[in-house]
Protein backbone atom coordinates (compact mmCIF):
# COMPACT_ATOMS: atom_id res chain seq x y z
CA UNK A 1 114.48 -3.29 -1.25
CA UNK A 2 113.13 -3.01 -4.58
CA UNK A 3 112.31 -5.92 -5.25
CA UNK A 4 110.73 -6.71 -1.80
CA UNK A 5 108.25 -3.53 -2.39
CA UNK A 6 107.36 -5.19 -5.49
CA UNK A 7 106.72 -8.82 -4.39
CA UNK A 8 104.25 -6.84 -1.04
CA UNK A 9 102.34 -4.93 -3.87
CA UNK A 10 101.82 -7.65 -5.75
CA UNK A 11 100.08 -9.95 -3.22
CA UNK A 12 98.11 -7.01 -1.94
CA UNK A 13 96.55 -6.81 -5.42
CA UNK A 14 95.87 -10.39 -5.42
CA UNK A 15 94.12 -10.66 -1.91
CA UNK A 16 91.63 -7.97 -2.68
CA UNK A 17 89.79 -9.62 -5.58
CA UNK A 18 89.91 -12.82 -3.15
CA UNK A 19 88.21 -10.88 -0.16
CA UNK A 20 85.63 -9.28 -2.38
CA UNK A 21 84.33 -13.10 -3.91
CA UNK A 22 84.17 -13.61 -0.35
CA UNK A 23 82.03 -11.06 1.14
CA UNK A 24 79.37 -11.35 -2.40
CA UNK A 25 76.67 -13.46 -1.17
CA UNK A 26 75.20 -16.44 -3.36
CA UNK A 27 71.33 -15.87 -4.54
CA UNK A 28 69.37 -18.53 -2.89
CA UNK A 29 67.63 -20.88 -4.61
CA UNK A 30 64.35 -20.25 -6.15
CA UNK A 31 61.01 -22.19 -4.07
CA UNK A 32 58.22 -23.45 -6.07
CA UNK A 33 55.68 -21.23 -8.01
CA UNK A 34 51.88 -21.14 -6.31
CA UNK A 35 49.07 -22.64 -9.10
CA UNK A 36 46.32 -19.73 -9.99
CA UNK A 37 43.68 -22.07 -7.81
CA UNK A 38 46.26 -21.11 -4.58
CA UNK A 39 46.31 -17.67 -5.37
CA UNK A 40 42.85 -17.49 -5.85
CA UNK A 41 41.92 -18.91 -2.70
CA UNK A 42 44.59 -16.78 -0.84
CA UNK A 43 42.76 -13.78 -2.34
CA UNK A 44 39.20 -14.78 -1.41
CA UNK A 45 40.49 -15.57 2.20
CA UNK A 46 41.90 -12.07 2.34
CA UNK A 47 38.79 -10.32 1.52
CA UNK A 48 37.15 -12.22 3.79
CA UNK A 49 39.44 -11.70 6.34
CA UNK A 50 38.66 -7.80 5.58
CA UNK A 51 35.41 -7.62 5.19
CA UNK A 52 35.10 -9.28 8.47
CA UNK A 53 37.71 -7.03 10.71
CA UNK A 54 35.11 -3.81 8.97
CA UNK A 55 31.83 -5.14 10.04
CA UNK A 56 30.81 -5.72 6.83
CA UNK A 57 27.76 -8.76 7.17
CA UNK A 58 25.14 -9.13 4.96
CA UNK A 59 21.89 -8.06 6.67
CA UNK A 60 18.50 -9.38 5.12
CA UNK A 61 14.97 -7.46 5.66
CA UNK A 62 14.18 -9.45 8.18
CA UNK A 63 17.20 -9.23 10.52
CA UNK A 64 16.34 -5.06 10.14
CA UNK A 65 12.84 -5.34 11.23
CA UNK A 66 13.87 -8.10 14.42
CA UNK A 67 16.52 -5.04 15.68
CA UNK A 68 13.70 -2.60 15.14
CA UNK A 69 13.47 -0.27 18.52
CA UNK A 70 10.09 0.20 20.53
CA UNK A 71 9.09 3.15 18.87
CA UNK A 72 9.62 1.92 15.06
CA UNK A 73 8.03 -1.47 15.89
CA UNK A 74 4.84 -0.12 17.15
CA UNK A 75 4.52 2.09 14.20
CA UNK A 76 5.34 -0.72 12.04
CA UNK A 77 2.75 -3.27 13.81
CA UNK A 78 -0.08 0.14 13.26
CA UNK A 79 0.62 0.44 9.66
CA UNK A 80 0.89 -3.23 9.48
CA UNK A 81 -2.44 -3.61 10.48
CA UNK A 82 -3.33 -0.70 8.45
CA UNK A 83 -2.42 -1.87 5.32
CA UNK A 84 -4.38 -5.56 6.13
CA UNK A 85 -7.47 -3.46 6.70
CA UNK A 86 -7.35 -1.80 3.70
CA UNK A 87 -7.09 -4.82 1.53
CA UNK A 88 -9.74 -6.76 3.22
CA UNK A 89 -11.78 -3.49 2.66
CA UNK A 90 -10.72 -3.96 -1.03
CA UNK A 91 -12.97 -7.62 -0.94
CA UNK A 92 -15.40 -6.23 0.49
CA UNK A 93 -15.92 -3.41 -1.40
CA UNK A 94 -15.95 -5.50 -4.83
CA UNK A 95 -18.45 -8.46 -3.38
CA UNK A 96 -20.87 -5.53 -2.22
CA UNK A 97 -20.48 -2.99 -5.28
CA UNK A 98 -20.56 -5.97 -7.66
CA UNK A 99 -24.27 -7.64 -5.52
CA UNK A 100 -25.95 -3.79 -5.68
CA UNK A 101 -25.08 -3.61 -8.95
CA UNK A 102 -26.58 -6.74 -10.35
CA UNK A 103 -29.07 -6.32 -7.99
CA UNK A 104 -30.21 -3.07 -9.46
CA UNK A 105 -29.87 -4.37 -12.88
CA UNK A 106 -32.59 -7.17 -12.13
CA UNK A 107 -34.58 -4.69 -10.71
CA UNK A 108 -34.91 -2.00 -13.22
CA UNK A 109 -35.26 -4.95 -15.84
CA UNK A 110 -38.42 -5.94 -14.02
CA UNK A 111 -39.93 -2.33 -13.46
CA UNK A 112 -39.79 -1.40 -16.86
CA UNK A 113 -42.16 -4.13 -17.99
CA UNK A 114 -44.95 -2.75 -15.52
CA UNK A 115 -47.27 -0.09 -17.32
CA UNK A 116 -49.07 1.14 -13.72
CA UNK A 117 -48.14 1.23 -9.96
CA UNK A 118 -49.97 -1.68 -9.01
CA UNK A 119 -48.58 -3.65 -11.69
CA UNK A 120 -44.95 -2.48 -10.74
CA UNK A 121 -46.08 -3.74 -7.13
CA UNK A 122 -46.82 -6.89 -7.84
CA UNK A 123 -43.63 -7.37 -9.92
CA UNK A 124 -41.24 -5.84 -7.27
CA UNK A 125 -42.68 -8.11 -4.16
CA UNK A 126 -40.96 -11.13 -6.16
CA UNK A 127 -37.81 -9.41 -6.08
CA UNK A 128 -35.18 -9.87 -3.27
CA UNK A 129 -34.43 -7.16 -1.19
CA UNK A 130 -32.48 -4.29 -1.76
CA UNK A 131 -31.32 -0.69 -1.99
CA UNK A 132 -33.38 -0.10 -4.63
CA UNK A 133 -36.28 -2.14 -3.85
CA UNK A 134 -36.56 -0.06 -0.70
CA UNK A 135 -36.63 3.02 -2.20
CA UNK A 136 -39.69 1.56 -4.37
CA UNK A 137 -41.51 0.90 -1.16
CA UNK A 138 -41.18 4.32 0.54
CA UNK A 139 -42.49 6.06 -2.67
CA UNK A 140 -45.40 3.42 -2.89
CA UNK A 141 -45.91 3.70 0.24
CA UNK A 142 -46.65 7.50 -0.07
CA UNK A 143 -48.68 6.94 -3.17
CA UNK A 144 -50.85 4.23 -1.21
CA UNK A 145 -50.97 6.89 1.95
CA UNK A 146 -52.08 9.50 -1.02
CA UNK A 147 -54.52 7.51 -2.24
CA UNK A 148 -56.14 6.46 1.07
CA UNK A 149 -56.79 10.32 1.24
CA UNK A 150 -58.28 10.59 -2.12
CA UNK A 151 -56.13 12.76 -2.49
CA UNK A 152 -54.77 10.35 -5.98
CA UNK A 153 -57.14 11.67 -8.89
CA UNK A 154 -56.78 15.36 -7.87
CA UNK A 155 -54.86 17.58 -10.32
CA UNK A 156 -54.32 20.14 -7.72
CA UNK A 157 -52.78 17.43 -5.35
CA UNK A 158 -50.27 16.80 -7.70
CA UNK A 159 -47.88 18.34 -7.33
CA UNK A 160 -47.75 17.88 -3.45
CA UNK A 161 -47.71 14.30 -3.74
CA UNK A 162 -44.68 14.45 -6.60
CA UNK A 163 -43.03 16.13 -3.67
CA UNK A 164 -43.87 13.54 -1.23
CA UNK A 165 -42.79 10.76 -2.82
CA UNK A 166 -39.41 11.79 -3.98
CA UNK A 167 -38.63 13.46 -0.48
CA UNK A 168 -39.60 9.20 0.45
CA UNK A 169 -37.48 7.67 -2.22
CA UNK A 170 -34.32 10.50 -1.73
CA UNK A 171 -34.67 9.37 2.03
CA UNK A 172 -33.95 5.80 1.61
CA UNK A 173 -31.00 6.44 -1.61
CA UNK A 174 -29.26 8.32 1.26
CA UNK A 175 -29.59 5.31 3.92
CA UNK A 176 -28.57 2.42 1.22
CA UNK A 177 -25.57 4.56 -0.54
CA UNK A 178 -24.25 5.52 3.03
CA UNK A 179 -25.09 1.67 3.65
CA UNK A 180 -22.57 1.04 0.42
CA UNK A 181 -20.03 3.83 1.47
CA UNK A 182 -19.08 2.65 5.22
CA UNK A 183 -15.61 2.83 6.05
CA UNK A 184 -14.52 4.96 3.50
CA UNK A 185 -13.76 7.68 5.98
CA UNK A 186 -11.51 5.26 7.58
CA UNK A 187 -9.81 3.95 4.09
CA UNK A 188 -9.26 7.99 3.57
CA UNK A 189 -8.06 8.45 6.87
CA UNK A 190 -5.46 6.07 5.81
CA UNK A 191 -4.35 7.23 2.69
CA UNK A 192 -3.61 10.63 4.24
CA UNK A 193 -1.77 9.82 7.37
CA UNK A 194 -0.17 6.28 6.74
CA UNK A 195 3.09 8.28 4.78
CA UNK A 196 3.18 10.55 8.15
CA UNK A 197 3.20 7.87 10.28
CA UNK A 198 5.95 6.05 8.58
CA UNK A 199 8.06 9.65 8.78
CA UNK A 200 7.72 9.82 12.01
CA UNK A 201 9.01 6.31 12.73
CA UNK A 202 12.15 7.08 10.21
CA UNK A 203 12.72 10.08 11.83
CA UNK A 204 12.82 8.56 14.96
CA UNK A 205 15.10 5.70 13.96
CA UNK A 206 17.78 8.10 12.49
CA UNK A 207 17.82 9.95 15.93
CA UNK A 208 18.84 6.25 17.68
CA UNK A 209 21.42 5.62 14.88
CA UNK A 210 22.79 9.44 15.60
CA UNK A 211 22.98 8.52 19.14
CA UNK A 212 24.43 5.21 18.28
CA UNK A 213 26.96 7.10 16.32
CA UNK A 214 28.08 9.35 19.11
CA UNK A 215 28.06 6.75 21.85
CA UNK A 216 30.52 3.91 19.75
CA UNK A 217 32.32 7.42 17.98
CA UNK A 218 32.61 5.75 15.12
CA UNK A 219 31.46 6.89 11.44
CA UNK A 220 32.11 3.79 9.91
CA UNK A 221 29.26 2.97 7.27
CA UNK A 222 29.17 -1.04 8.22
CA UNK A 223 27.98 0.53 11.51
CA UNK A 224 25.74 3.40 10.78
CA UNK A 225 23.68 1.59 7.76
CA UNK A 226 21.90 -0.72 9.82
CA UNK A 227 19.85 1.46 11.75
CA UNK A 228 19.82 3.69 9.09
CA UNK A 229 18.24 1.31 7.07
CA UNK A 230 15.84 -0.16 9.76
CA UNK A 231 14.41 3.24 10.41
CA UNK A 232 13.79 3.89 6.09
CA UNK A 233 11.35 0.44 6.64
CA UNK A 234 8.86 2.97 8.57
CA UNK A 235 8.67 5.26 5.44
CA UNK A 236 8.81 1.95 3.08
CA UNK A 237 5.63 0.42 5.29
CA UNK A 238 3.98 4.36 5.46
CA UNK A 239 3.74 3.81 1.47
CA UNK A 240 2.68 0.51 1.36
CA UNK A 241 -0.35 1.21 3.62
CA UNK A 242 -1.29 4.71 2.15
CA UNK A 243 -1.09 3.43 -1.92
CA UNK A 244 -3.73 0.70 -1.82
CA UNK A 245 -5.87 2.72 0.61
CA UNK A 246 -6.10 5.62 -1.50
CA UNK A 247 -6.50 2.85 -4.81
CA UNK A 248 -9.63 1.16 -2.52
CA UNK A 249 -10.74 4.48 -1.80
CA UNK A 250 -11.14 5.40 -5.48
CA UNK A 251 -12.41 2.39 -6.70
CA UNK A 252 -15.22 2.75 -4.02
CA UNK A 253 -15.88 6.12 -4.68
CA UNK A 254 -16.46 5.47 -8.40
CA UNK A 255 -18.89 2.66 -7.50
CA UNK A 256 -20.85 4.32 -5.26
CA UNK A 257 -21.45 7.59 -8.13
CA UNK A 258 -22.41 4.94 -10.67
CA UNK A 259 -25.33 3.24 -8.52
CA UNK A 260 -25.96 6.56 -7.10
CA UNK A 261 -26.61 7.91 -10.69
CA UNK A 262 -28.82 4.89 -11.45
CA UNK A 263 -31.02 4.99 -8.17
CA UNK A 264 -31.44 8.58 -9.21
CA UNK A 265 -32.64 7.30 -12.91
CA UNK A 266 -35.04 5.09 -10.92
CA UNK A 267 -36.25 7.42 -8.73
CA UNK A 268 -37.18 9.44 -12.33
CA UNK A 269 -39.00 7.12 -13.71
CA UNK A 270 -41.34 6.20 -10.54
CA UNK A 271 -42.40 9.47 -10.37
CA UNK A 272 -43.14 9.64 -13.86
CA UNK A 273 -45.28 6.14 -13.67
CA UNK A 274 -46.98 7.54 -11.09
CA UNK A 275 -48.21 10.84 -12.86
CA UNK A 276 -48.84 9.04 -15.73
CA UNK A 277 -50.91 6.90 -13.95
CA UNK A 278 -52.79 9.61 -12.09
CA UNK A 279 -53.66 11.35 -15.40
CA UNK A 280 -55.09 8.28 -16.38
CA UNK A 281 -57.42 7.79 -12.96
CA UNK A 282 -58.07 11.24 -13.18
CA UNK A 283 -59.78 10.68 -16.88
């Protein structure tokens, strides 16, 4: 019996080394090893693959204004046209301020070379016409009413007809520097509202994109920016309207005080050509 015991214990301890070989599994072998250019591409197809699944497209300028609403394209088309106005003002406004100016230039360099009225007469009539010219003509035209009075060579008349002619020469400054400063109500009108105008078209866009936002219930930036974005382009074209209208406006403004500071020069020296000139009649 011993030895039967023995010989049962022995092949037990033999057959459990056996069973456990059998149940290890074998690694499998090992596949090939992907090249960096593989990997690369896998990578770039995955973040493709994700940026499409979030929304996320690239959106130029142009696709934002085309998806515009009703409300932000109209005030887009009004500052649009806005902003065109202003810059064809800007033309304007330099081919005008640059013509007075030259043209008062040529004139004052001609009436300083006449010593009497009638002498200053017959130089200005060769001139072209002008603002400046015109004001010449109103206060001749007073002197020439004056002295079909006889009113010319009499001190105590003086005075009166000082008065007369510059009331005649401010009368026509005011007609040729309101001449020079048309539209400039309009260019300030402009500069003022324009930003207001593109608020109220941003404003107005966010609203939609809040709407937006609670109709798809989704707060995902890919889908809010958009219309975010299109509605900012009101504000944007507010700004670019408003900043050369108020740079035009300016410029014009300047202009108009330096000619108005030289007609005013002119209108000096007239009158003192013609007093000099009656003291001279008047012996």
């Amino acid at each position: 019996m011993t030895l039967m015991n023995s010989l049962l214990m022995f092949a037990q301890q033999g057959a459990a080394p056996a069973a456990q070989g059998a149940t290890t599994p074998t690694p499998a072998p090992a596949g090939p090893t992907p090249s960096s250019a593989e990997l690369e591409a896998a990578k770039q197809r995955g973040a493709e693959a994700q940026a499409e699944a979030a929304g996320q497209n690239d959106v130029s300028m142009i696709e934002l204004f085309v998806h515009l609403n009703a409300v932000e394209m109209g005030v887009m088309i009004i500052l649009g046209l806005c902003a065109i106005y202003a810059v064809a003002l800007l033309f304007e406004k330099i081919y005008v301020m640059r013509k007075a100016s030259k043209q008062t230039k040529d004139f004052l360099a001609s009436f300083r070379k006449a010593n009497s009225v009638e002498e200053a007469e017959a130089v200005v009539r060769k001139l072209p016409n002008s603002g400046i010219k015109s004001m010449f003509d109103a206060g001749m035209a007073e002197v020439r009413r004056t002295q079909d009075l006889g009113l010319y060579t009499m001190r105590d008349a003086r005075d009166h007809t000082m008065q007369r002619v510059a009331s005649a020469m401010q009368s026509r400054q005011n007609e040729h520097l309101e001449d020079l400063g048309s539209s400039m109500t309009f260019l300030a009108s402009i500069g003022a509202n324009a930003p207001f105008i593109g608020l109220f078209g941003t404003v107005w866009g966010i609203m939609v994109a809040f709407v937006g936002i609670a109709k798809t219930q989704t707060t995902s930036l890919a889908v809010v920016a958009p219309g975010i974005a299109g509605a900012l382009l009101a504000t944007a074209a507010g700004l670019a309207a408003a900043i050369p209208a108020v740079l035009i406006y300016n410029f014009a403004a300047k202009q108009i005080s330096k000619q108005a500071q030289k007609l005013e020069d002119f209108s000096a020296e007239f009158i003192a050509l013609v007093s000099r000139d009656m003291d001279r009649r008047a012996g």
